[in-house]
PDB file of N, CA and C in Angstrom:
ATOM      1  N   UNK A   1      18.916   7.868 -81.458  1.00  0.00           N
ATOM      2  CA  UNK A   1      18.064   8.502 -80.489  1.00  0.00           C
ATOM      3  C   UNK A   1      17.420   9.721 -81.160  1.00  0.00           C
ATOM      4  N   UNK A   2      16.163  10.005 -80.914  1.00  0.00           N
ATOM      5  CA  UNK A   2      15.621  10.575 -81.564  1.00  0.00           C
ATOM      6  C   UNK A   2      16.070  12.506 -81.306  1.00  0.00           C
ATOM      7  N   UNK A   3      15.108  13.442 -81.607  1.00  0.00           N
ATOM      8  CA  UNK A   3      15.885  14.404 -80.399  1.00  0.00           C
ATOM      9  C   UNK A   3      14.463  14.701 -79.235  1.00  0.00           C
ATOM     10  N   UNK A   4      13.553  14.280 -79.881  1.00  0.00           N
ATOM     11  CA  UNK A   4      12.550  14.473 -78.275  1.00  0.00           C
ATOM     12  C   UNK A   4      13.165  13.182 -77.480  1.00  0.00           C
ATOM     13  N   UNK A   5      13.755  12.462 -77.782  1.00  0.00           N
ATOM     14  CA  UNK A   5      14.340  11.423 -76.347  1.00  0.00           C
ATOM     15  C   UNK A   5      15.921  12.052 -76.341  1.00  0.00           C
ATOM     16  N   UNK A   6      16.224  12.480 -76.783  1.00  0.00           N
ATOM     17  CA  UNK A   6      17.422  13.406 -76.399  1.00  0.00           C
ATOM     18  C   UNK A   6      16.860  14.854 -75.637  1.00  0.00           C
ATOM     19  N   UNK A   7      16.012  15.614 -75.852  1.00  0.00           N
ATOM     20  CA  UNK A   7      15.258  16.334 -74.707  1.00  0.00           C
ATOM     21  C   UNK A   7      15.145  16.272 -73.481  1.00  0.00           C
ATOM     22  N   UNK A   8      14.558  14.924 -73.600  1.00  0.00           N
ATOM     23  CA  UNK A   8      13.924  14.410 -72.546  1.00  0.00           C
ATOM     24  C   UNK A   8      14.941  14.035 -71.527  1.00  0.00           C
ATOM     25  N   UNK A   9      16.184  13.179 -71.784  1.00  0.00           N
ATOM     26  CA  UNK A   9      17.122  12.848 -71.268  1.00  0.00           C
ATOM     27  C   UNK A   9      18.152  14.107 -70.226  1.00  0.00           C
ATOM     28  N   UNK A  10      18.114  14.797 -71.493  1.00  0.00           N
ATOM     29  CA  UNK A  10      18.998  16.381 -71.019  1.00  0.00           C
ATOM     30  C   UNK A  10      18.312  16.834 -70.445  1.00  0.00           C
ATOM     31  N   UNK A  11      17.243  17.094 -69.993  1.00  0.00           N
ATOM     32  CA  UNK A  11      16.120  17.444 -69.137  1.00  0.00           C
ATOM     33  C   UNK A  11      16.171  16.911 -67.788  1.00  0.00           C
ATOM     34  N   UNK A  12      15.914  15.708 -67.992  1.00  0.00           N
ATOM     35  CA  UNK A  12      16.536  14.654 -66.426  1.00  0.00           C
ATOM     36  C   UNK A  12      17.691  14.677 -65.673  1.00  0.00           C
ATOM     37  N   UNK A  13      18.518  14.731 -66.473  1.00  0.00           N
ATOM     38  CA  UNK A  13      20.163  15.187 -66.340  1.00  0.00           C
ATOM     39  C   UNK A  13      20.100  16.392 -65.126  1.00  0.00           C
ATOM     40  N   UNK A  14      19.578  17.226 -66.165  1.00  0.00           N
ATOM     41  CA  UNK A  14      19.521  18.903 -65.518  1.00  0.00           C
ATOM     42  C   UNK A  14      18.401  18.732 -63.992  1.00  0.00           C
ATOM     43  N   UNK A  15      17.568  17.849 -64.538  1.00  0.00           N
ATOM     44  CA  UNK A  15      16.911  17.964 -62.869  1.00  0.00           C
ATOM     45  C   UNK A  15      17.349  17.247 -61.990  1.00  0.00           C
ATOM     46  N   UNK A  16      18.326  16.044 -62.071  1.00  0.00           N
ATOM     47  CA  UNK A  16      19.558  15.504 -61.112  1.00  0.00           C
ATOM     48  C   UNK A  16      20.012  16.443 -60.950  1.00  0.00           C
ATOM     49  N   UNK A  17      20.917  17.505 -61.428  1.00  0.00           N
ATOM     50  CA  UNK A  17      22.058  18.400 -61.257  1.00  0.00           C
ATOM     51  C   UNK A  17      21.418  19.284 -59.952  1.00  0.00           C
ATOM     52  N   UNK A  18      20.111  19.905 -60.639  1.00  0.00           N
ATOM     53  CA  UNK A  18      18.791  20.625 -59.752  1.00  0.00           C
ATOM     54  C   UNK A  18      18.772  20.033 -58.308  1.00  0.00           C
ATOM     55  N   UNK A  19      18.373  19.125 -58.301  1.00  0.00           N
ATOM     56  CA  UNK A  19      18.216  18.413 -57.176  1.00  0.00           C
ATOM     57  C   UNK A  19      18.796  17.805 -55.796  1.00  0.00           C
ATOM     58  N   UNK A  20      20.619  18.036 -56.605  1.00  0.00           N
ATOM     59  CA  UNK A  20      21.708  17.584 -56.135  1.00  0.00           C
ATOM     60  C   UNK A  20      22.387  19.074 -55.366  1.00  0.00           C
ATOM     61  N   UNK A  21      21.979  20.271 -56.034  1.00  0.00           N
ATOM     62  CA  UNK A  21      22.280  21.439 -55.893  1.00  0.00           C
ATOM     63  C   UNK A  21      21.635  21.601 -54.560  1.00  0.00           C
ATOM     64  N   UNK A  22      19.805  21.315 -54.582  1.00  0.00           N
ATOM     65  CA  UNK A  22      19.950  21.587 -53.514  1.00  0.00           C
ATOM     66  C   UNK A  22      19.129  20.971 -52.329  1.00  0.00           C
ATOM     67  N   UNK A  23      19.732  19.630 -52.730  1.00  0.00           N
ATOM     68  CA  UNK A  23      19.798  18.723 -51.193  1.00  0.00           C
ATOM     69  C   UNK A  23      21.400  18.730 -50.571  1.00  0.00           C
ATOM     70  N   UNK A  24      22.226  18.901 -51.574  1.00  0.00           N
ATOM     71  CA  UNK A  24      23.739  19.219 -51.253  1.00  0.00           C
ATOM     72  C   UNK A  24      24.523  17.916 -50.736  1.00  0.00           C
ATOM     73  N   UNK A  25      23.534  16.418 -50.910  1.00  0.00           N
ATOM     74  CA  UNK A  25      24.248  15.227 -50.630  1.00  0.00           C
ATOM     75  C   UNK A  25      24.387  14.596 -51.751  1.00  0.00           C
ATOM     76  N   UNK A  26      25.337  14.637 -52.328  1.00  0.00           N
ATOM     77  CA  UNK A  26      25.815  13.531 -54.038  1.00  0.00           C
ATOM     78  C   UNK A  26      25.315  12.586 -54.053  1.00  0.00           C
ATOM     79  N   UNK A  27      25.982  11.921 -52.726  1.00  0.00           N
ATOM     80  CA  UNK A  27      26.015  10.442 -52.783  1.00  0.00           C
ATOM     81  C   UNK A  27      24.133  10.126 -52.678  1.00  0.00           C
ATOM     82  N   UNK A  28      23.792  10.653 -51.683  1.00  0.00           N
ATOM     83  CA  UNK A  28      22.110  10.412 -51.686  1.00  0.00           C
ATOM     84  C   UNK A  28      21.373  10.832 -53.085  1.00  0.00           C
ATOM     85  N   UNK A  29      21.586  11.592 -53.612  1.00  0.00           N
ATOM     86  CA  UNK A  29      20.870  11.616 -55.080  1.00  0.00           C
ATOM     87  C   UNK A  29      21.287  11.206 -55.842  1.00  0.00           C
ATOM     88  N   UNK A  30      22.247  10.496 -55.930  1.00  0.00           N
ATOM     89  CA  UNK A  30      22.942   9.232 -56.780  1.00  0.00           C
ATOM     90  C   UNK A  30      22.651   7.850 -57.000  1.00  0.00           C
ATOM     91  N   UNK A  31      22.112   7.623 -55.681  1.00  0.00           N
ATOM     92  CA  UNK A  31      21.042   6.429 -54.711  1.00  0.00           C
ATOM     93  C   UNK A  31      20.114   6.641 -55.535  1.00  0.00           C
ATOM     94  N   UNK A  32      19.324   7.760 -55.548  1.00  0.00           N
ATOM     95  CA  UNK A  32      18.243   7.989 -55.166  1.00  0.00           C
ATOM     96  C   UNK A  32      17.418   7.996 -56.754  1.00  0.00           C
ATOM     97  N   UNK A  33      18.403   8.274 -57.959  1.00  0.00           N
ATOM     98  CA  UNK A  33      18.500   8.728 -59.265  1.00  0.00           C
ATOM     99  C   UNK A  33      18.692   7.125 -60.065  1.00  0.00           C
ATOM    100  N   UNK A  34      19.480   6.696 -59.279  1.00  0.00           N
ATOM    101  CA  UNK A  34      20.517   5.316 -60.082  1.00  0.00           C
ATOM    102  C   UNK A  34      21.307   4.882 -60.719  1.00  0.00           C
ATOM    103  N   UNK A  35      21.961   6.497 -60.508  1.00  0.00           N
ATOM    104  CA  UNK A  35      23.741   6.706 -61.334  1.00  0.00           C
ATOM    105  C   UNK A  35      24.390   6.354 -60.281  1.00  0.00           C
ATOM    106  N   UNK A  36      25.972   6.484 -60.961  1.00  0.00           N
ATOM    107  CA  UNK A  36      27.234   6.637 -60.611  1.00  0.00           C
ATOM    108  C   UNK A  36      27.242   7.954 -60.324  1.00  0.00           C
ATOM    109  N   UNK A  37      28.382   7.851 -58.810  1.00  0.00           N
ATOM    110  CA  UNK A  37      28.913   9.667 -58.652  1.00  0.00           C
ATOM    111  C   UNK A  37      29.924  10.040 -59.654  1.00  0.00           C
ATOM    112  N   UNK A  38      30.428   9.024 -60.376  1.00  0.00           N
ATOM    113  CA  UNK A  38      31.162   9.118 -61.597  1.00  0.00           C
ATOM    114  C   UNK A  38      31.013  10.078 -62.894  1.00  0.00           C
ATOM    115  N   UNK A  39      29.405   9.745 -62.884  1.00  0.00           N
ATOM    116  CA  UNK A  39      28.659  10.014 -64.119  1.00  0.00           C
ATOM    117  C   UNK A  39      28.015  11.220 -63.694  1.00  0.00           C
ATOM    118  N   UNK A  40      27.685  11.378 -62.216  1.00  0.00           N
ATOM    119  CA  UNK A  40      27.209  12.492 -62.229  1.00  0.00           C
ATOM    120  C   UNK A  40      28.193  13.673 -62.248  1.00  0.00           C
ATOM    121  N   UNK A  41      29.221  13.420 -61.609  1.00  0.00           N
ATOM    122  CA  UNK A  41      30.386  14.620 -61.708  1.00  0.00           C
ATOM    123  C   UNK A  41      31.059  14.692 -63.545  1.00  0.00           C
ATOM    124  N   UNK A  42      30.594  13.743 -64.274  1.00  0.00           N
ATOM    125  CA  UNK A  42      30.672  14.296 -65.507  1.00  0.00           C
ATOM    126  C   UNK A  42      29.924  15.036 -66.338  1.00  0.00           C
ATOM    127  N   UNK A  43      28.678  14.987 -65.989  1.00  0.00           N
ATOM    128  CA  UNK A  43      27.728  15.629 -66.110  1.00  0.00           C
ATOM    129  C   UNK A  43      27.677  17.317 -65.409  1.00  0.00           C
ATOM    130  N   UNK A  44      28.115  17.299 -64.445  1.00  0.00           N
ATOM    131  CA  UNK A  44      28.256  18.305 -63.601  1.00  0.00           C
ATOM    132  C   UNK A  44      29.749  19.500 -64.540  1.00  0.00           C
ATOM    133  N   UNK A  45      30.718  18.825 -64.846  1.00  0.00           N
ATOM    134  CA  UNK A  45      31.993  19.622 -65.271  1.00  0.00           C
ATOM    135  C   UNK A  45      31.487  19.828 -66.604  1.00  0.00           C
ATOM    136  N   UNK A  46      30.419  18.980 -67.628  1.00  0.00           N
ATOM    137  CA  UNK A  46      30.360  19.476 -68.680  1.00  0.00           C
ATOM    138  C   UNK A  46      29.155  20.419 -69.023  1.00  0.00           C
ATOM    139  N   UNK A  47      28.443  20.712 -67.776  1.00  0.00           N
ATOM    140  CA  UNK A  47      27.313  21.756 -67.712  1.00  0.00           C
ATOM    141  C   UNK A  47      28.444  22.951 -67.245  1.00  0.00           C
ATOM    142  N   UNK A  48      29.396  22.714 -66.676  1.00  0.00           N
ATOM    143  CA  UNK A  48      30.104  23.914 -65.839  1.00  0.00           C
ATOM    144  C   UNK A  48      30.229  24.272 -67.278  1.00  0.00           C
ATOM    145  N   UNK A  49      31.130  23.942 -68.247  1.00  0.00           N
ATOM    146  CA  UNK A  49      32.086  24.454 -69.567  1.00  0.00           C
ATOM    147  C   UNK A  49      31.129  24.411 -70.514  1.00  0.00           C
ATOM    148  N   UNK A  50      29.703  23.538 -71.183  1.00  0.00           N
ATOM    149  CA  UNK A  50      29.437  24.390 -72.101  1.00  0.00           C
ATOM    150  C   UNK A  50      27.990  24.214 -72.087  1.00  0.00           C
ATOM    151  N   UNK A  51      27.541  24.788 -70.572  1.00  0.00           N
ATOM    152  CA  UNK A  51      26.413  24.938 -70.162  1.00  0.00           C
ATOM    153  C   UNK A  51      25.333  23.823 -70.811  1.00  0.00           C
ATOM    154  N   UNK A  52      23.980  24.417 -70.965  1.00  0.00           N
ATOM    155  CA  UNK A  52      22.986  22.517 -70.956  1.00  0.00           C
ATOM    156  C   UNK A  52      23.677  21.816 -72.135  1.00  0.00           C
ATOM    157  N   UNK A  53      24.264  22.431 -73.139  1.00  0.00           N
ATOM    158  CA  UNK A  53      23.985  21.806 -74.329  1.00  0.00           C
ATOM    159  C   UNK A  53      25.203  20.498 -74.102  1.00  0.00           C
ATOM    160  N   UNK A  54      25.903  20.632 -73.039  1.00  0.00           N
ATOM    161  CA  UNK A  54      26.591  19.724 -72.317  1.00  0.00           C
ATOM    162  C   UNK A  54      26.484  18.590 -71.516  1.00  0.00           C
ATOM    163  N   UNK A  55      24.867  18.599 -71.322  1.00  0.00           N
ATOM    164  CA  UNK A  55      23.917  17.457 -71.121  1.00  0.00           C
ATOM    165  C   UNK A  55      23.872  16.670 -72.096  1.00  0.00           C
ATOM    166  N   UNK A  56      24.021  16.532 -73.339  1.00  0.00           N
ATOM    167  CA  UNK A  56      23.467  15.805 -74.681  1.00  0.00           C
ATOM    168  C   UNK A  56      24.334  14.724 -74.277  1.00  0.00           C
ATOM    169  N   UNK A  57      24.062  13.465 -75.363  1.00  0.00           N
ATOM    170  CA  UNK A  57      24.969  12.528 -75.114  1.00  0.00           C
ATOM    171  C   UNK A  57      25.923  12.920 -76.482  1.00  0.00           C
ATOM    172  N   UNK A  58      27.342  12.503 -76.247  1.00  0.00           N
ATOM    173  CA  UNK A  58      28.377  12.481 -77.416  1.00  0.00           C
ATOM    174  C   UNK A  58      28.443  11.395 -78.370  1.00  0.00           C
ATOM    175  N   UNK A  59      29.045  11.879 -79.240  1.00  0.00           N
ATOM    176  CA  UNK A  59      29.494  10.204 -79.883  1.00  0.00           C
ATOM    177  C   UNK A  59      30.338   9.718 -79.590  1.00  0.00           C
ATOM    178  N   UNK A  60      30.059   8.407 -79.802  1.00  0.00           N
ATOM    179  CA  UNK A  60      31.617   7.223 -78.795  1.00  0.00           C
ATOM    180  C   UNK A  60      32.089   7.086 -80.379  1.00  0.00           C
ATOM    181  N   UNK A  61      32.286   7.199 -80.982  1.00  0.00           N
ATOM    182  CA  UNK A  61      33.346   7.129 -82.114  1.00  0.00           C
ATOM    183  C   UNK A  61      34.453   8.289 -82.191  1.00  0.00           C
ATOM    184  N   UNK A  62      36.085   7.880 -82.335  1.00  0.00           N
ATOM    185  CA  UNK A  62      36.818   8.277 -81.922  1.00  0.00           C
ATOM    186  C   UNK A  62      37.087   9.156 -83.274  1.00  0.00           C
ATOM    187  N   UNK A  63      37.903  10.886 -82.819  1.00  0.00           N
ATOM    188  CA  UNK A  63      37.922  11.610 -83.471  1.00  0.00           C
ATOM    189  C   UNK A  63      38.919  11.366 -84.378  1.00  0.00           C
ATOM    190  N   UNK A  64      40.055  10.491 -83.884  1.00  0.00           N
ATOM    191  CA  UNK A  64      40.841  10.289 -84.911  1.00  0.00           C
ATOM    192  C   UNK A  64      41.235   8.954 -85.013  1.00  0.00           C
ATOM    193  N   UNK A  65      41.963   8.266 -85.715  1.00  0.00           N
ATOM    194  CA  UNK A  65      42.597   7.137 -86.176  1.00  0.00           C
ATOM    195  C   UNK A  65      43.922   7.309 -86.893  1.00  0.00           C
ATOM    196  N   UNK A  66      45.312   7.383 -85.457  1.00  0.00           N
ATOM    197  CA  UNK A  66      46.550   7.672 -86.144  1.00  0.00           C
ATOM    198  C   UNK A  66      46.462   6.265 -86.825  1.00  0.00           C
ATOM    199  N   UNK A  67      46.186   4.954 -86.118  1.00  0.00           N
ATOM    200  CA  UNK A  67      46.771   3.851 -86.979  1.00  0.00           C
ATOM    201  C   UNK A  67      45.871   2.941 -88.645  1.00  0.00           C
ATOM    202  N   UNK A  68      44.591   4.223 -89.126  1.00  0.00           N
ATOM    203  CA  UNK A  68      44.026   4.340 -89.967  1.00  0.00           C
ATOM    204  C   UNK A  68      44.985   4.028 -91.387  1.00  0.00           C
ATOM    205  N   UNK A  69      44.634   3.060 -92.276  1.00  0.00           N
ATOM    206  CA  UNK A  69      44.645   2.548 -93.865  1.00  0.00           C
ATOM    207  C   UNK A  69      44.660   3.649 -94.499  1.00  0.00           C
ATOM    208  N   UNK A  70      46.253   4.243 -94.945  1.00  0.00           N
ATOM    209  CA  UNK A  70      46.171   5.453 -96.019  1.00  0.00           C
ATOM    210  C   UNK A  70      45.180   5.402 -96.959  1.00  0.00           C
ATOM    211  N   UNK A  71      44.529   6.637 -97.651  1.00  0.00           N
ATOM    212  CA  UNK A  71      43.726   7.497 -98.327  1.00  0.00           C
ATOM    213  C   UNK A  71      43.971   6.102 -99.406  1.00  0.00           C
ATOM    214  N   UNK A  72      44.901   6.613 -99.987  1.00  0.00           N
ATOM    215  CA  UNK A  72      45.721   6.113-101.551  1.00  0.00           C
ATOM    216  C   UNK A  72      45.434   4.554-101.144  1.00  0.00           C
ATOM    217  N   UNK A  73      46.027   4.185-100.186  1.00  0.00           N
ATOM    218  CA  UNK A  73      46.195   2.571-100.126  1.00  0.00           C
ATOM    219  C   UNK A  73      44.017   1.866-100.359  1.00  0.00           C
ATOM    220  N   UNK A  74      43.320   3.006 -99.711  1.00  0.00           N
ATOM    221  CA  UNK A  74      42.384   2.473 -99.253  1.00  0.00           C
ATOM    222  C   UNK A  74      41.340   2.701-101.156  1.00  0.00           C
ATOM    223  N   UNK A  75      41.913   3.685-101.565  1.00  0.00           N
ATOM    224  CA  UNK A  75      41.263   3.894-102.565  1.00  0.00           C
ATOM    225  C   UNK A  75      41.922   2.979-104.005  1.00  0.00           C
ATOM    226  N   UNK A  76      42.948   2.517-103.874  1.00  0.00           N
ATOM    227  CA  UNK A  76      43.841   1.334-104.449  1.00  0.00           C
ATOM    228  C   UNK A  76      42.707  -0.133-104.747  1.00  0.00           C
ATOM    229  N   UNK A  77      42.620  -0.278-102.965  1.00  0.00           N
ATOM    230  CA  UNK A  77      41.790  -1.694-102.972  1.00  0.00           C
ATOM    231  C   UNK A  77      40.733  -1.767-103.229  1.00  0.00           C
ATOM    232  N   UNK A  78      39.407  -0.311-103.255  1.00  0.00           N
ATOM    233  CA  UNK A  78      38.308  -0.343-104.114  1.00  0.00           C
ATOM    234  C   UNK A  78      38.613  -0.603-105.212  1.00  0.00           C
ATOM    235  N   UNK A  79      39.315   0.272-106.024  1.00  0.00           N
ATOM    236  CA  UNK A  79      39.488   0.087-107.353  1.00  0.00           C
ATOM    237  C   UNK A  79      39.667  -1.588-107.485  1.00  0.00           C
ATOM    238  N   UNK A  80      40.294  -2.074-107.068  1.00  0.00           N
ATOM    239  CA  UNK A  80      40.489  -3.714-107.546  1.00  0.00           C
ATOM    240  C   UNK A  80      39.693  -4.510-107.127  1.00  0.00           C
ATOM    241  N   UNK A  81      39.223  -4.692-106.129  1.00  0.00           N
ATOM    242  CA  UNK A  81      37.854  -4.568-105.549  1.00  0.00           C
ATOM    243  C   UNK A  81      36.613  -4.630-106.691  1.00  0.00           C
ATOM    244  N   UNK A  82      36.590  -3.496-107.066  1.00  0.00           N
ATOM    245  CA  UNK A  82      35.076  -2.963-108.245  1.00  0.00           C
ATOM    246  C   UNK A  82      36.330  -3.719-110.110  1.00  0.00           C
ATOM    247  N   UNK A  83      36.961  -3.633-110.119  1.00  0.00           N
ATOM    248  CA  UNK A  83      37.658  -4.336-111.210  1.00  0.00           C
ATOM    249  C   UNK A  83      37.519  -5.215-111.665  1.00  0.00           C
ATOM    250  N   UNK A  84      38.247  -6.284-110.373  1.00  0.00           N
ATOM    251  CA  UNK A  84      38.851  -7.657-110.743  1.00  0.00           C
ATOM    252  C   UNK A  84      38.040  -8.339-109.490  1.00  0.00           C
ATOM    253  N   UNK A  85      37.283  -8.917-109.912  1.00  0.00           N
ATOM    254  CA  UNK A  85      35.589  -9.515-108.624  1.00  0.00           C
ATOM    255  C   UNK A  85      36.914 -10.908-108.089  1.00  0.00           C
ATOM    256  N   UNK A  86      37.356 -10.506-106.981  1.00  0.00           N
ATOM    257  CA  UNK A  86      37.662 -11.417-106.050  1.00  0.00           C
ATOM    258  C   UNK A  86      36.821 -12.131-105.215  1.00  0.00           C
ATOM    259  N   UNK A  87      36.527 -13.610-104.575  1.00  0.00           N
ATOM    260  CA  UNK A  87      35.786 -13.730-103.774  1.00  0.00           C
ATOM    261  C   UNK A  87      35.678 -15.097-103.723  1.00  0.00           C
ATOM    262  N   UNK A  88      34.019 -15.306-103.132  1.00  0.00           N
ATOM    263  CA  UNK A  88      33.947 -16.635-103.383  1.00  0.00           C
ATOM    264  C   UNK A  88      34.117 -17.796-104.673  1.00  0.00           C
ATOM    265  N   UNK A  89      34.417 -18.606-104.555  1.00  0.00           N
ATOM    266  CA  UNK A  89      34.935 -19.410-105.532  1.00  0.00           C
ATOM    267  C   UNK A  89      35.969 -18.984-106.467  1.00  0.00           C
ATOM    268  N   UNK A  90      36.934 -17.465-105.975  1.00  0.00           N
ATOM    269  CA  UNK A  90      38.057 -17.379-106.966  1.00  0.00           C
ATOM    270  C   UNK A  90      38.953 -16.944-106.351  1.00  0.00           C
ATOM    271  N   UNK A  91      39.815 -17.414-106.242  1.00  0.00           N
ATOM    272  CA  UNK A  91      41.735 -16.838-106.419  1.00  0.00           C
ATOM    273  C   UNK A  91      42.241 -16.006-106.799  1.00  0.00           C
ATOM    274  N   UNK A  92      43.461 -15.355-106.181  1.00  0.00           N
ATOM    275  CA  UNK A  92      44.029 -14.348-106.465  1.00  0.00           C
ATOM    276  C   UNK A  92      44.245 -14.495-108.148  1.00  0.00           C
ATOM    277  N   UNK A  93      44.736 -15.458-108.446  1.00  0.00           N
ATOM    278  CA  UNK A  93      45.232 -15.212-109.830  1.00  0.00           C
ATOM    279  C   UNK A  93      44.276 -15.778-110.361  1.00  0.00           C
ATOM    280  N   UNK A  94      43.107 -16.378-110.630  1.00  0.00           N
ATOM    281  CA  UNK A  94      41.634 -15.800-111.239  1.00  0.00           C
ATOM    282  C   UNK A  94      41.322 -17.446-111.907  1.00  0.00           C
ATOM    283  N   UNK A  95      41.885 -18.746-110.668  1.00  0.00           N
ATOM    284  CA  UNK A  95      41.503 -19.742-111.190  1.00  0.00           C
ATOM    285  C   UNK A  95      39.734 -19.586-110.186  1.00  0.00           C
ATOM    286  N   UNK A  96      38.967 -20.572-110.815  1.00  0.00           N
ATOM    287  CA  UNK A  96      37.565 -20.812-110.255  1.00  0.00           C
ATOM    288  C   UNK A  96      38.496 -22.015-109.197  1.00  0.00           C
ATOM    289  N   UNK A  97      37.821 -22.298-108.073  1.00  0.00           N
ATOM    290  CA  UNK A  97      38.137 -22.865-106.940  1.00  0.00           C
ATOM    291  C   UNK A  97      38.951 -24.039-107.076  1.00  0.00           C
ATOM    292  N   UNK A  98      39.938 -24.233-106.870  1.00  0.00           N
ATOM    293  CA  UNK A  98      40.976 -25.425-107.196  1.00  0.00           C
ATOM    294  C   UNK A  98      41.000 -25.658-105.692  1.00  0.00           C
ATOM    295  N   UNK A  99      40.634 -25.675-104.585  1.00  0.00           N
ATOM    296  CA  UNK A  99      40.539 -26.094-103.734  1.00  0.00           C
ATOM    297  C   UNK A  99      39.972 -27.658-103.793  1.00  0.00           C
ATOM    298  N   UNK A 100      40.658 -28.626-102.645  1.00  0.00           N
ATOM    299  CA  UNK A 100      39.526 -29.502-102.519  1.00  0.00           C
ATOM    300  C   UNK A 100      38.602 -29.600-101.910  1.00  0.00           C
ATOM    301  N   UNK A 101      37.482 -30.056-101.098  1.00  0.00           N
ATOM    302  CA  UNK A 101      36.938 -30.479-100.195  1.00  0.00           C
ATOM    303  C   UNK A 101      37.632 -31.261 -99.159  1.00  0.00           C
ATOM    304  N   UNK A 102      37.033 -31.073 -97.919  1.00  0.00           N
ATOM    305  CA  UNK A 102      37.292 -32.514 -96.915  1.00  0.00           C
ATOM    306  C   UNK A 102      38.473 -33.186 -97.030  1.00  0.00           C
ATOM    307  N   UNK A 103      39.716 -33.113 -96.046  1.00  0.00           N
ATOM    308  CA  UNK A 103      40.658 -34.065 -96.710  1.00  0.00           C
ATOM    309  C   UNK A 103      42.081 -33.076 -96.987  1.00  0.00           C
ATOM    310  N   UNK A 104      42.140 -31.905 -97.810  1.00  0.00           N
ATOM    311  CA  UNK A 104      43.204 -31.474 -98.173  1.00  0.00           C
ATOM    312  C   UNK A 104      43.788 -31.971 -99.281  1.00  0.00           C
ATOM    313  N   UNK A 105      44.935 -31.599 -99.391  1.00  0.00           N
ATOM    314  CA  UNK A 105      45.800 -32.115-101.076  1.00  0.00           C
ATOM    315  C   UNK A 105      46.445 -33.213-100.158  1.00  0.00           C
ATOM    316  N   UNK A 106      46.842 -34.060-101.432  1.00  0.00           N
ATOM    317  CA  UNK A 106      47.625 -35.334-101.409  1.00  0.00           C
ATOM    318  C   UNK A 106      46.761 -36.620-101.003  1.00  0.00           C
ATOM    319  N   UNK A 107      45.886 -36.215-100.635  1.00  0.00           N
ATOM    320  CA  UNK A 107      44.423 -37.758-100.322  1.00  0.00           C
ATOM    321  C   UNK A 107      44.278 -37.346-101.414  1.00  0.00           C
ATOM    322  N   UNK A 108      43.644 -39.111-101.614  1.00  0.00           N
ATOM    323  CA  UNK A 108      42.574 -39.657-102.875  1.00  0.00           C
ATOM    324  C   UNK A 108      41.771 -40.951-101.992  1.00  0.00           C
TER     325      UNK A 108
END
């Protein structure tokens, strides 16, 4: 999103909030807008705590990852990775495709 459509958005936001202030019915400018009273009372608690700039949208990517691939482990498998070219047509232990086609082992 760009930030003039991030402007623009936080702008709208704030004139729901405006609007809601003072017709003083939620539910009717909720109607009336085409939100959730959900969304608007989130909007509402995060203008309370860190005023407009609390309009913006966040990122949905999560701040942490306890069950995250150690550092070491993750920098391990590049290295072998950029090394030893695993992939199509090769095997762990570095035959070219001994697989068969169609069929499986033990047909002929």
């Amino acid at each position: 999103m760009t930030k003039a459509e991030q402007s623009r958005l936080t702008a709208w936001r704030l004139r729901v909030l405006q609007h809601a202030a003072d017709d003083g019915n939620v539910a009717r400018v909720c109607r009336r807008f085409g939100i959730s009273r959900k969304s608007f009372y989130k909007w509402k608690r995060r203008r309370a705590e860190l005023g407009d700039a609390g309009l913006c949208d966040r990122a949905r990517t999560p701040r942490s990852s306890p069950r995250a691939t150690a550092r070491d482990v993750v920098s391990k498998i590049l290295y072998l990775r950029q090394h030893y070219h695993f992939g199509a047509g090769r095997t762990a232990c570095g035959w070219p495709g001994r697989h068969r086609s169609a069929g499986g082992y033990g047909r002929r």
